[in-house]
C-alpha atoms as a PDB file:
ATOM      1  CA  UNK A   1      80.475 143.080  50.117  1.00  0.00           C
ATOM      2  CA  UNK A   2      82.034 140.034  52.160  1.00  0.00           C
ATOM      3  CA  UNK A   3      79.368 139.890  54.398  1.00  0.00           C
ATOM      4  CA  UNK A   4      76.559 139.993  52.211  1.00  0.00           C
ATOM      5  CA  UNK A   5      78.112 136.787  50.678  1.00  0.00           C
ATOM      6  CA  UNK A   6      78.405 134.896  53.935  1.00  0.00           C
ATOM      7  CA  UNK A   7      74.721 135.416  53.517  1.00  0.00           C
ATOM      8  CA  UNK A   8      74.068 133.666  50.466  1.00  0.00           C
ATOM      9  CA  UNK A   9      74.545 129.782  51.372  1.00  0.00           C
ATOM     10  CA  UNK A  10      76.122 127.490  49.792  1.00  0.00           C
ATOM     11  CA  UNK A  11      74.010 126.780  46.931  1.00  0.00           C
ATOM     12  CA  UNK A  12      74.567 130.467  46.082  1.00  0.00           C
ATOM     13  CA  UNK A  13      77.927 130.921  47.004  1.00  0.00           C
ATOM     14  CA  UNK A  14      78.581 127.678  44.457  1.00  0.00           C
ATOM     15  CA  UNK A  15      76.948 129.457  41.817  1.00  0.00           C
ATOM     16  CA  UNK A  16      78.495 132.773  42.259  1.00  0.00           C
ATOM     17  CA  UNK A  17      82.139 130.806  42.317  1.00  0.00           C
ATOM     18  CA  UNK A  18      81.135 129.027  39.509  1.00  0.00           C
ATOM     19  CA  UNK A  19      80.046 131.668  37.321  1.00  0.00           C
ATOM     20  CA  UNK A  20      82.639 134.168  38.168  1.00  0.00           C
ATOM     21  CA  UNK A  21      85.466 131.054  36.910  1.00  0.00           C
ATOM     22  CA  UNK A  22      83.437 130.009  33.661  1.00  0.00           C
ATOM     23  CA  UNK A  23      84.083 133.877  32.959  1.00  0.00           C
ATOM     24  CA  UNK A  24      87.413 133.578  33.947  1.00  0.00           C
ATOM     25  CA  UNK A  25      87.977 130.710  31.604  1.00  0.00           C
ATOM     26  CA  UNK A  26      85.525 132.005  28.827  1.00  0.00           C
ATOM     27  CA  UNK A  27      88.296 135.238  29.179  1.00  0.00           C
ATOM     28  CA  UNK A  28      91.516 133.134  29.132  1.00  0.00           C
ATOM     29  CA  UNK A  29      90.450 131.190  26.188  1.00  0.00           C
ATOM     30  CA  UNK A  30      90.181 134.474  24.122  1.00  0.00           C
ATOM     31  CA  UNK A  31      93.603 134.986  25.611  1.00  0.00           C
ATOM     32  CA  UNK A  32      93.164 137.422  28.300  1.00  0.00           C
ATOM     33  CA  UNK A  33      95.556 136.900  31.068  1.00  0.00           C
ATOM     34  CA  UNK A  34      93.070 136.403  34.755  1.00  0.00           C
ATOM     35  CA  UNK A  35      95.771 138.272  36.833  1.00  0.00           C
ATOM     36  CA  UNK A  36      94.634 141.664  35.342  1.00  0.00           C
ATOM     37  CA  UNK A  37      93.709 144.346  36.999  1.00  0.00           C
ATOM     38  CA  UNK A  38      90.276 145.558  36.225  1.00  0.00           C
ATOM     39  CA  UNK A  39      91.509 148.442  34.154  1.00  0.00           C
ATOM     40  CA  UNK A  40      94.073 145.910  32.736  1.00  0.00           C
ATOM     41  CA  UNK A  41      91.683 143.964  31.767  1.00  0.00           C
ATOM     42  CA  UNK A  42      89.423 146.174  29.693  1.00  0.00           C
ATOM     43  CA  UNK A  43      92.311 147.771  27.955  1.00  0.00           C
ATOM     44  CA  UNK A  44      92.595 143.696  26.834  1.00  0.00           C
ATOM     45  CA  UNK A  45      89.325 143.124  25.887  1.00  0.00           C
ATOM     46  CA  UNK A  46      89.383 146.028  24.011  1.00  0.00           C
ATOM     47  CA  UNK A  47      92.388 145.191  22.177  1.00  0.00           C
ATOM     48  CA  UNK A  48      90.920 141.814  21.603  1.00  0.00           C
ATOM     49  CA  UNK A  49      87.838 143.067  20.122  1.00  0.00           C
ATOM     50  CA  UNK A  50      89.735 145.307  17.684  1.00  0.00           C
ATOM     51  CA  UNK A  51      90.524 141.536  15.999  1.00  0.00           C
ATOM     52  CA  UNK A  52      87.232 140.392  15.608  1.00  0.00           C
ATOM     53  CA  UNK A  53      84.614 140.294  12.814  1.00  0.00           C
ATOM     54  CA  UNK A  54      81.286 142.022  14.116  1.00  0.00           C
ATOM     55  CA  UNK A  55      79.725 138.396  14.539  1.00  0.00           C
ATOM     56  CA  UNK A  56      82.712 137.670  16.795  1.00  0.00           C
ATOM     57  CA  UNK A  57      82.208 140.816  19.032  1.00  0.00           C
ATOM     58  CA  UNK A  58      78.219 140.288  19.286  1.00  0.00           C
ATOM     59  CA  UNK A  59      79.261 136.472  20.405  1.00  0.00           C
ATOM     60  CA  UNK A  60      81.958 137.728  22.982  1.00  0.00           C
ATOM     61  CA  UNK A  61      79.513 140.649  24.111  1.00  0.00           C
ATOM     62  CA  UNK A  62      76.509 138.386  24.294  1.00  0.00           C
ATOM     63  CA  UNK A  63      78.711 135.869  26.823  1.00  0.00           C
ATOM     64  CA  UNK A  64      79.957 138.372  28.643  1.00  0.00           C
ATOM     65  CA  UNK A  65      77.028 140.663  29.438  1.00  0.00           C
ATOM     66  CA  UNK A  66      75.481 137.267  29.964  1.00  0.00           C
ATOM     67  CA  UNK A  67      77.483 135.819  32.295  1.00  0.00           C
ATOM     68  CA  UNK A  68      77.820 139.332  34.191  1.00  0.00           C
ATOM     69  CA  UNK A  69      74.033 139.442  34.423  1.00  0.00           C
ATOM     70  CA  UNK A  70      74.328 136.358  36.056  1.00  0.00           C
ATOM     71  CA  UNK A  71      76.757 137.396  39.091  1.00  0.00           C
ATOM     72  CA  UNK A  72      75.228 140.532  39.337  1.00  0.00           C
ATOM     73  CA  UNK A  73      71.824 138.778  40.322  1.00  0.00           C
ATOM     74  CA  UNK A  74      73.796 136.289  42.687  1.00  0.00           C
ATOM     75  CA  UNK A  75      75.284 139.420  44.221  1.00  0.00           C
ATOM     76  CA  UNK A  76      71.822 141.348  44.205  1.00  0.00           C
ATOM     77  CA  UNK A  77      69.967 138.339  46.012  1.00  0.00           C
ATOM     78  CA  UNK A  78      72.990 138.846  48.345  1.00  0.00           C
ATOM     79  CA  UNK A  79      72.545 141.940  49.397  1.00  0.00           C
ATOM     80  CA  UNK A  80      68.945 141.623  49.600  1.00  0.00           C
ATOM     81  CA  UNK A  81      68.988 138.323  52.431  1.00  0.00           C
ATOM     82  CA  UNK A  82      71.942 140.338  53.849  1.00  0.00           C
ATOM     83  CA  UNK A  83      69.559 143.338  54.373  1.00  0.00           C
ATOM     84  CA  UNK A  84      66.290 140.771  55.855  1.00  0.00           C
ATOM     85  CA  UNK A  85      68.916 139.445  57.894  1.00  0.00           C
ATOM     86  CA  UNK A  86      69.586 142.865  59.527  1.00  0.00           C
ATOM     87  CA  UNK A  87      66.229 143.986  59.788  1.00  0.00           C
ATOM     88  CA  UNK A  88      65.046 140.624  61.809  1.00  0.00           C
ATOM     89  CA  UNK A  89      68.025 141.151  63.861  1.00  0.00           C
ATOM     90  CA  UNK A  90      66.557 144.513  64.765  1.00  0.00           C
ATOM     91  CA  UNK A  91      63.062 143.192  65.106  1.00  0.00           C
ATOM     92  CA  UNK A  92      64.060 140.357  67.796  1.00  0.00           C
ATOM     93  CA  UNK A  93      66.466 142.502  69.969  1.00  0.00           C
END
C-alpha cells in the first residue's frame, strides 16, 4: 500500500519508479498502449503474443516475469520495514 512505500526511502522508491517505467516502456515498445486498465492490458498482451514465434513469447515472458519479480521484491521489502516500523512504534510507546 501507500504507506508501506513512504517506508522504503529514496533509494528504493527510485528503484521501484524506475522499474515499474522500464516495464512501461519495455510494454509500449511491443505496442501496448500504458493507459490500460489492468484487464485491458492482458487482453493486449495476449493478443500480442498470439503474433509471436515461441522464441518471441519466451523473450517477452522472460522480461516480463523478470521485471515483475523485481517490483514485487521492492514492494515485499516494503511491507516488511513498514511492518518493523510498526512494531518499534509499539515497543517505545
Amino acid at each position: 500500500n501507500s504507506v508501506d512505500m513512504l517506508n522504503l526511502g529514496a533509494t528504493e522508491i527510485n528503484r521501484l519508479i524506475g522499474t515499474q517505467l522500464i516495464k512501461r516502456d519495455f510494454l509500449i515498445s511491443q505496442g501496448i498502449n500504458p493507459s490500460l486498465t489492468i484487464a485491458e492490458t492482458e487482453a493486449a498482451v495476449a493478443a500480442k503474443k498470439e503474433t509471436m514465434t515461441a522464441n518471441e513469447k519466451k523473450e517477452f515472458d522472460t522480461v516480463i516475469a523478470s521485471l515483475d519479480t523485481q517490483i514485487n521484491s521492492i514492494k515485499e521489502a516494503s511491507g516488511k520495514q513498514s511492518k518493523n516500523t510498526q512494531i518499534n512504534l509499539l515497543k517505545t510507546n
